[in-house]
PDB file of N, CA and C in Angstrom:
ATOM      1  N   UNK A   1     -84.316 -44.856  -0.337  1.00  0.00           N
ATOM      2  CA  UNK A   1     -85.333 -44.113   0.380  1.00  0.00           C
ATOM      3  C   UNK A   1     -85.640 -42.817  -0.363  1.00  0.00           C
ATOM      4  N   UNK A   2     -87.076 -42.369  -0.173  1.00  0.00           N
ATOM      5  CA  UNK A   2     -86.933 -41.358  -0.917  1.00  0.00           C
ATOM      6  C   UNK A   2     -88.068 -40.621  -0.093  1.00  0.00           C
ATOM      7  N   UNK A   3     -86.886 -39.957   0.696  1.00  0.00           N
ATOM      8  CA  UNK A   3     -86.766 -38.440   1.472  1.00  0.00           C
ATOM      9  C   UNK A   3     -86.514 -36.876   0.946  1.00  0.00           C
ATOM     10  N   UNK A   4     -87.455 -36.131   0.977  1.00  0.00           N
ATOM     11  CA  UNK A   4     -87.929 -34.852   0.623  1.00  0.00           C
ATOM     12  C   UNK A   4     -86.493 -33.855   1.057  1.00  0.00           C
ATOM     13  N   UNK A   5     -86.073 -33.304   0.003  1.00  0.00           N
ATOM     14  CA  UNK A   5     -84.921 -32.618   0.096  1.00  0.00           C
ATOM     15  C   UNK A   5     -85.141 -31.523   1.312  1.00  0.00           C
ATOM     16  N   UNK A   6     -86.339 -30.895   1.563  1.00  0.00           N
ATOM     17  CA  UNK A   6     -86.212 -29.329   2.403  1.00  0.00           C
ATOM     18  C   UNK A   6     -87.340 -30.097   2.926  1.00  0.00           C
ATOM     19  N   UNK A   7     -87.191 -30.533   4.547  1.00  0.00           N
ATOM     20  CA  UNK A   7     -88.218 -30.728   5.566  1.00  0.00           C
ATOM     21  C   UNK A   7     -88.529 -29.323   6.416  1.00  0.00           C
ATOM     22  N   UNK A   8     -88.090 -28.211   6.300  1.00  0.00           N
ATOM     23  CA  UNK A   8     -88.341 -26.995   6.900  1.00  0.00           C
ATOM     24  C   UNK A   8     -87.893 -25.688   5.685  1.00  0.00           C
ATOM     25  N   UNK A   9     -88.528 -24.931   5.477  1.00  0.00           N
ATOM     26  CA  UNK A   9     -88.346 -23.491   4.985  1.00  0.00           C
ATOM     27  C   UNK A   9     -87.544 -22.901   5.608  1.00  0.00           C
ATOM     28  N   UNK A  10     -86.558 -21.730   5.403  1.00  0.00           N
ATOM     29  CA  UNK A  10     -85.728 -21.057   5.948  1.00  0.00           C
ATOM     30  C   UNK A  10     -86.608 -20.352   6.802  1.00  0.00           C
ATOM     31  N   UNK A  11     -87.883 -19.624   6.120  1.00  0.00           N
ATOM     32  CA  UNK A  11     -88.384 -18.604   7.485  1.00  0.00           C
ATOM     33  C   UNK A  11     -88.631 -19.123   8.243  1.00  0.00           C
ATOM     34  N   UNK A  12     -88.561 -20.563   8.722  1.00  0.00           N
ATOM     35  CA  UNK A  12     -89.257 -21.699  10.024  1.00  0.00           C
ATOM     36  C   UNK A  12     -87.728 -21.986  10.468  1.00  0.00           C
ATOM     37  N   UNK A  13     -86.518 -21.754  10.029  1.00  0.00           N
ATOM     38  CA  UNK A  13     -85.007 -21.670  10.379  1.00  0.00           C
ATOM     39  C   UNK A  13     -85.166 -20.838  11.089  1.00  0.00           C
ATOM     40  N   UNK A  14     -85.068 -19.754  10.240  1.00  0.00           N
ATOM     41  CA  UNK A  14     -84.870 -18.542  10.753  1.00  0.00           C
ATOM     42  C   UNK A  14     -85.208 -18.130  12.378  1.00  0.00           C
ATOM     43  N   UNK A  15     -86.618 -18.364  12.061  1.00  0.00           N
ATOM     44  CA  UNK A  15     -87.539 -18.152  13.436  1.00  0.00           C
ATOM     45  C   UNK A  15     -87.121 -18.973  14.558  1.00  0.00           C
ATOM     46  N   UNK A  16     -86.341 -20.384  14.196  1.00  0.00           N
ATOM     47  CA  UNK A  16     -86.290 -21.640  15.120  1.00  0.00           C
ATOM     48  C   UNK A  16     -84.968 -20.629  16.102  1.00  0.00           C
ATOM     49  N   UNK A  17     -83.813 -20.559  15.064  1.00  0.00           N
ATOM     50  CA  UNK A  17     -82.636 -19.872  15.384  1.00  0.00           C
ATOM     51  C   UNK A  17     -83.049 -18.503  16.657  1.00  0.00           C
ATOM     52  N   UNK A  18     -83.979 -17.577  16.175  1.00  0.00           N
ATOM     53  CA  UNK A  18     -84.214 -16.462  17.000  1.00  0.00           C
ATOM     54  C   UNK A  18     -84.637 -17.083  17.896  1.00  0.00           C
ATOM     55  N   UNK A  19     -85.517 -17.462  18.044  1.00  0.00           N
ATOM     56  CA  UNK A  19     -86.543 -17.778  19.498  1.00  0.00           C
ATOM     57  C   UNK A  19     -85.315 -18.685  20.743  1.00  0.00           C
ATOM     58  N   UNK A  20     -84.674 -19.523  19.936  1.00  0.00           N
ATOM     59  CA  UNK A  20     -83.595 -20.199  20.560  1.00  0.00           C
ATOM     60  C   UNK A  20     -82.363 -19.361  21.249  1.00  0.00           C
ATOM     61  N   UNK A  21     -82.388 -17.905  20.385  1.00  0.00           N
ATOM     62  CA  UNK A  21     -81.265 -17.048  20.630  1.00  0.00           C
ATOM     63  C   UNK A  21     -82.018 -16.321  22.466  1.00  0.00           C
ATOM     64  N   UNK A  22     -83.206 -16.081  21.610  1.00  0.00           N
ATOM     65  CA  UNK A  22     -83.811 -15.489  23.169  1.00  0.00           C
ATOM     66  C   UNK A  22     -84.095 -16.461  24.300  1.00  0.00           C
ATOM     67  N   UNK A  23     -84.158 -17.680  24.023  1.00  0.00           N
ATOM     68  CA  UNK A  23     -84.236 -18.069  25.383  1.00  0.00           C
ATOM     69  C   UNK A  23     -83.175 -18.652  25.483  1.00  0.00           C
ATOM     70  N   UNK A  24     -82.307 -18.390  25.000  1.00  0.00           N
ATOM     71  CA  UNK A  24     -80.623 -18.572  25.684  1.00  0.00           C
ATOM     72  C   UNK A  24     -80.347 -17.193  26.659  1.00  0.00           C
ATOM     73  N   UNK A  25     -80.677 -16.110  25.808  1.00  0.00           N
ATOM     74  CA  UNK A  25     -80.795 -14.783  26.778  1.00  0.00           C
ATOM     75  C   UNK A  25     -81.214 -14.981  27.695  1.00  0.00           C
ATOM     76  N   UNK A  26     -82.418 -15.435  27.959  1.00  0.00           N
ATOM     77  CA  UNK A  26     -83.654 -15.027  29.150  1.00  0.00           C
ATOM     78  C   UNK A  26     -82.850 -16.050  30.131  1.00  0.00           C
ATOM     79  N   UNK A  27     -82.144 -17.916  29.686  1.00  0.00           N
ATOM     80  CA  UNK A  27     -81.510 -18.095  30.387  1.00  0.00           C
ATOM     81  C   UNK A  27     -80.329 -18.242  31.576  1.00  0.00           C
ATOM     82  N   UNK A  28     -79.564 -17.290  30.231  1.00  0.00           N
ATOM     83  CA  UNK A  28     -78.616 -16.561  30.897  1.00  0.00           C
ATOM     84  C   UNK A  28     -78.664 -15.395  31.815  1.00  0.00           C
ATOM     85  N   UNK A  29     -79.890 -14.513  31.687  1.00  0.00           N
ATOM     86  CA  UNK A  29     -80.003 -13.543  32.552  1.00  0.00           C
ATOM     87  C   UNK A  29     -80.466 -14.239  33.878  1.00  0.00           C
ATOM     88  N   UNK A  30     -81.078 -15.056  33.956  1.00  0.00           N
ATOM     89  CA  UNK A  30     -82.085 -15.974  34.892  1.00  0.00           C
ATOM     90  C   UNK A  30     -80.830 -16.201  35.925  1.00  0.00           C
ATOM     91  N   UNK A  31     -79.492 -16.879  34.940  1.00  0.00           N
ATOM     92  CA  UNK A  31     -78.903 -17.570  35.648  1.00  0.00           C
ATOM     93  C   UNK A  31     -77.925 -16.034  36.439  1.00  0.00           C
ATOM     94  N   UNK A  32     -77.366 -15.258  36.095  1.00  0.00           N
ATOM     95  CA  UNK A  32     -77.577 -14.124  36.585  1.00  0.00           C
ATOM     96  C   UNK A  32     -77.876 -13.484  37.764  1.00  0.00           C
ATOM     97  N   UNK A  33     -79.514 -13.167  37.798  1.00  0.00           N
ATOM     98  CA  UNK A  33     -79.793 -12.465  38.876  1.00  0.00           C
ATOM     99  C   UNK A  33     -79.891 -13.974  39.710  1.00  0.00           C
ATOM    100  N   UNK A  34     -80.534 -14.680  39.611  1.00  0.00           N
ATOM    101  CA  UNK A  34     -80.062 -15.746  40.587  1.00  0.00           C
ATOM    102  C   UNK A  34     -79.515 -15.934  41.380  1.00  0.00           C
ATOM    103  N   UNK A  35     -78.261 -15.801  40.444  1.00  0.00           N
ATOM    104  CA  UNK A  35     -76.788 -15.552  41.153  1.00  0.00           C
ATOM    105  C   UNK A  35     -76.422 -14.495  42.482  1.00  0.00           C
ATOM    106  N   UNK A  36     -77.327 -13.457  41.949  1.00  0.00           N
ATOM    107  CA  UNK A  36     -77.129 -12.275  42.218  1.00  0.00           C
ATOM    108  C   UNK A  36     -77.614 -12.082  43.918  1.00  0.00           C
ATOM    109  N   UNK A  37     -78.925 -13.396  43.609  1.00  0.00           N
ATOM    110  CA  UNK A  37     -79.804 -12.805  44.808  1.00  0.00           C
ATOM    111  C   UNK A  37     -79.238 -13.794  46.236  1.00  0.00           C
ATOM    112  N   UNK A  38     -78.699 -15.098  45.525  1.00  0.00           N
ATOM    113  CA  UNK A  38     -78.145 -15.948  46.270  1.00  0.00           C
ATOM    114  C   UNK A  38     -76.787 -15.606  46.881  1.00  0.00           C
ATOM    115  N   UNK A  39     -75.926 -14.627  46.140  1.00  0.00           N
ATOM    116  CA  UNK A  39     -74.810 -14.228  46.908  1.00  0.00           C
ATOM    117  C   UNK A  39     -75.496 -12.872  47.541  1.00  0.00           C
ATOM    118  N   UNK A  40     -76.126 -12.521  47.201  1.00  0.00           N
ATOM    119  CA  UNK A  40     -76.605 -11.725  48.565  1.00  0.00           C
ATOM    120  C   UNK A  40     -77.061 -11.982  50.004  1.00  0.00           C
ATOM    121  N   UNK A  41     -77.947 -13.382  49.629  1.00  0.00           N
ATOM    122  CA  UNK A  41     -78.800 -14.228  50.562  1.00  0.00           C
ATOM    123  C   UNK A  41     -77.886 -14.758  52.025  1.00  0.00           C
ATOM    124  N   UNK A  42     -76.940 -15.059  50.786  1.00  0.00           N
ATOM    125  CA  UNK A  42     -75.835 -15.969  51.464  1.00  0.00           C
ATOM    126  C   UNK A  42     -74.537 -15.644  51.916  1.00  0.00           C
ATOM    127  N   UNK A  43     -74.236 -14.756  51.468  1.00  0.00           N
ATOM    128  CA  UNK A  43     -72.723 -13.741  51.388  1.00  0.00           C
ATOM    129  C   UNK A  43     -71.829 -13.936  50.681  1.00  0.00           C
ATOM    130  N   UNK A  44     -70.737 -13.555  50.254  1.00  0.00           N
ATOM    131  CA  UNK A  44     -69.663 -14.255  49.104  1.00  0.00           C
ATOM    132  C   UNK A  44     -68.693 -15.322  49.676  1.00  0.00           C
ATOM    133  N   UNK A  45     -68.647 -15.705  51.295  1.00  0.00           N
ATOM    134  CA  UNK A  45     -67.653 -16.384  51.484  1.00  0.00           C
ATOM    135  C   UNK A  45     -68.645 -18.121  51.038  1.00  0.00           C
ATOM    136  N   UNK A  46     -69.781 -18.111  51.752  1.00  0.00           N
ATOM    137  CA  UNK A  46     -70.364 -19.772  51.802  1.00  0.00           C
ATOM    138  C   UNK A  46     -70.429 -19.873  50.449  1.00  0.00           C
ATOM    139  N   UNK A  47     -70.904 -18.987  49.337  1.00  0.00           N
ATOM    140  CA  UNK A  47     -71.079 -19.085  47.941  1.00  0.00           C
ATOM    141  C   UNK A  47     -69.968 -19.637  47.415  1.00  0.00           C
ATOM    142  N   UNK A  48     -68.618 -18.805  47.655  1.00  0.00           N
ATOM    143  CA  UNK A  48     -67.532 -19.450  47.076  1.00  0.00           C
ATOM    144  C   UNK A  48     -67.099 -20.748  47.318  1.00  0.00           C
ATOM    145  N   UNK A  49     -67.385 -21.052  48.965  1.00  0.00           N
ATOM    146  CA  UNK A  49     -66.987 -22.128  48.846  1.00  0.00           C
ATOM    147  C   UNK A  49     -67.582 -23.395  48.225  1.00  0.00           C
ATOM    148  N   UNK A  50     -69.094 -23.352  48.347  1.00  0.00           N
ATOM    149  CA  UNK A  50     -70.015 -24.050  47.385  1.00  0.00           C
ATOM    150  C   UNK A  50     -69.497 -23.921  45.946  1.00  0.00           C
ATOM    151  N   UNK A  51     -69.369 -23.015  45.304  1.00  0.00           N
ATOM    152  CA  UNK A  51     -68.980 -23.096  43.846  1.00  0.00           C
ATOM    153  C   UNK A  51     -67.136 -23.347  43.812  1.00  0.00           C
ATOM    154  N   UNK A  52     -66.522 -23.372  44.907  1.00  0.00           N
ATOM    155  CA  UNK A  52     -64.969 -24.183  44.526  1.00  0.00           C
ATOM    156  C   UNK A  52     -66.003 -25.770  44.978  1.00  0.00           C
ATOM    157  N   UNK A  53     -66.126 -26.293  45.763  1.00  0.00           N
ATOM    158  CA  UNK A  53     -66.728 -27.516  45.914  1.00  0.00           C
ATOM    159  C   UNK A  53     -67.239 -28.338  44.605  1.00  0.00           C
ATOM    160  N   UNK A  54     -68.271 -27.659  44.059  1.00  0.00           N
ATOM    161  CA  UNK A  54     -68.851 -27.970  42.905  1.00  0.00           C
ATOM    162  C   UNK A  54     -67.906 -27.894  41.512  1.00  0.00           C
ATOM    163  N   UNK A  55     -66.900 -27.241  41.835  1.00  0.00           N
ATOM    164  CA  UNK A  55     -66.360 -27.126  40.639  1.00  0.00           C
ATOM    165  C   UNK A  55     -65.240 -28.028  40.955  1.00  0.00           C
ATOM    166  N   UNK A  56     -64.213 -28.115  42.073  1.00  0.00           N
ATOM    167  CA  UNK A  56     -64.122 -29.641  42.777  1.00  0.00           C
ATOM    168  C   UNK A  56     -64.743 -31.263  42.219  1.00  0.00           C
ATOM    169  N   UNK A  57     -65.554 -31.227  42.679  1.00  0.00           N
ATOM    170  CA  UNK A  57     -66.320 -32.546  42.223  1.00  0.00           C
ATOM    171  C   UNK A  57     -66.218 -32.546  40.912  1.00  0.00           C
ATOM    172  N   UNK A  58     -67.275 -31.632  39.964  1.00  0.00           N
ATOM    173  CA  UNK A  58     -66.808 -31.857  38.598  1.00  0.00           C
ATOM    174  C   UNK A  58     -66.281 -31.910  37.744  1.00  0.00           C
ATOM    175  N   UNK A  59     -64.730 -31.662  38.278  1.00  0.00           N
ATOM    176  CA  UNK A  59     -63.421 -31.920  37.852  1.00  0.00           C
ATOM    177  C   UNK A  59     -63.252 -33.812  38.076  1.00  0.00           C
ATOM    178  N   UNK A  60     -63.273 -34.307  39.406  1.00  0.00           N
ATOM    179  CA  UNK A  60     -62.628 -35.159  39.508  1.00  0.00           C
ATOM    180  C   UNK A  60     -63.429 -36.357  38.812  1.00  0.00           C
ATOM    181  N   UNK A  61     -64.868 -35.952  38.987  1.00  0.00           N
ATOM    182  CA  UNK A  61     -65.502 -36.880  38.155  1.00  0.00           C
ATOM    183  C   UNK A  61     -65.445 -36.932  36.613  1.00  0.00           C
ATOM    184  N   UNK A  62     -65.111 -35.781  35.938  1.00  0.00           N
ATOM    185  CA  UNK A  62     -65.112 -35.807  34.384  1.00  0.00           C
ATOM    186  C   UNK A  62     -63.306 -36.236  34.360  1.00  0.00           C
ATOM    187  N   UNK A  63     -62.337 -36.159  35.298  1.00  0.00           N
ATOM    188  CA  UNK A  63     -61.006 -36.885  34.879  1.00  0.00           C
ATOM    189  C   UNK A  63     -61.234 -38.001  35.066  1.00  0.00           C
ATOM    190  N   UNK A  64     -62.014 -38.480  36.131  1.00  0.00           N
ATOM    191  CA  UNK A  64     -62.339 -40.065  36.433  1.00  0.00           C
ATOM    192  C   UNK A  64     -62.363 -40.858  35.399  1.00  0.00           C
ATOM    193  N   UNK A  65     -63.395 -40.180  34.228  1.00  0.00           N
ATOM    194  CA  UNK A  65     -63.261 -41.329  33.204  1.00  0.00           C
ATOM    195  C   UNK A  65     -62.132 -41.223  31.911  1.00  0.00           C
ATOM    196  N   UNK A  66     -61.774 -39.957  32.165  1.00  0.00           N
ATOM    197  CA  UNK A  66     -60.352 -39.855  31.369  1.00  0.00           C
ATOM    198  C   UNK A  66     -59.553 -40.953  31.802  1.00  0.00           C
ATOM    199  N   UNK A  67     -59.171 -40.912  32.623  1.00  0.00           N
ATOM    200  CA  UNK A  67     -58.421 -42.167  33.290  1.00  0.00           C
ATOM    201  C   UNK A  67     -58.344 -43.144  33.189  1.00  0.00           C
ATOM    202  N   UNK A  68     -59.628 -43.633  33.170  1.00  0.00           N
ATOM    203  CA  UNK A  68     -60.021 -45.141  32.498  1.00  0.00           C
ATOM    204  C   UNK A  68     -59.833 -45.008  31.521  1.00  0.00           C
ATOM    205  N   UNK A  69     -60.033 -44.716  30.312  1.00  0.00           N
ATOM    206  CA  UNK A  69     -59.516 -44.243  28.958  1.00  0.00           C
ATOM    207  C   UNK A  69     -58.502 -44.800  28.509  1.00  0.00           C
ATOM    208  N   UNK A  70     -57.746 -44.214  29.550  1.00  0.00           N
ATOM    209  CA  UNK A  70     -55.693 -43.921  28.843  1.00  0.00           C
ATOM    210  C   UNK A  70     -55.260 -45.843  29.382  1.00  0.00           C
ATOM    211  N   UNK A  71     -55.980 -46.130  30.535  1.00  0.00           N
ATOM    212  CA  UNK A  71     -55.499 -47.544  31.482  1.00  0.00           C
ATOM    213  C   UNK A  71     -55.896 -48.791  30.296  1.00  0.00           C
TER     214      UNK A  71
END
């Protein structure tokens, strides 16, 4: 096959990398006040228990298939 050594320029890297850096930011802040406004909304006790719950479940389901694995 004869495939072109450089399918992108570094300054089209470069730029890919930044823009990706900021909307990891903007996501993370998002996820954040979110946070922020929902434990307000809600208070810290129902929140916690929703996020032990959730973090609950996605424990037992990601060992679930460990399990099968090792059997």
């Amino acid at each position: 096959m004869n495939l072109p050594e450089k399918i992108y320029t570094e300054s089209q890297l470069t730029r890919a990398k930044d823009t990706a850096q900021v909307v990891g930011w903007l996501q993370g802040a998002g996820v954040v006040i979110g946070g922020a406004i929902l434990w307000n909304l809600l208070g810290w006790i129902p929140l916690l228990v929703v996020v032990v719950g959730v973090g609950w479940a996605l424990m037992k389901l990601l060992s679930r298939s460990s399990d099968k694995e090792q059997v």
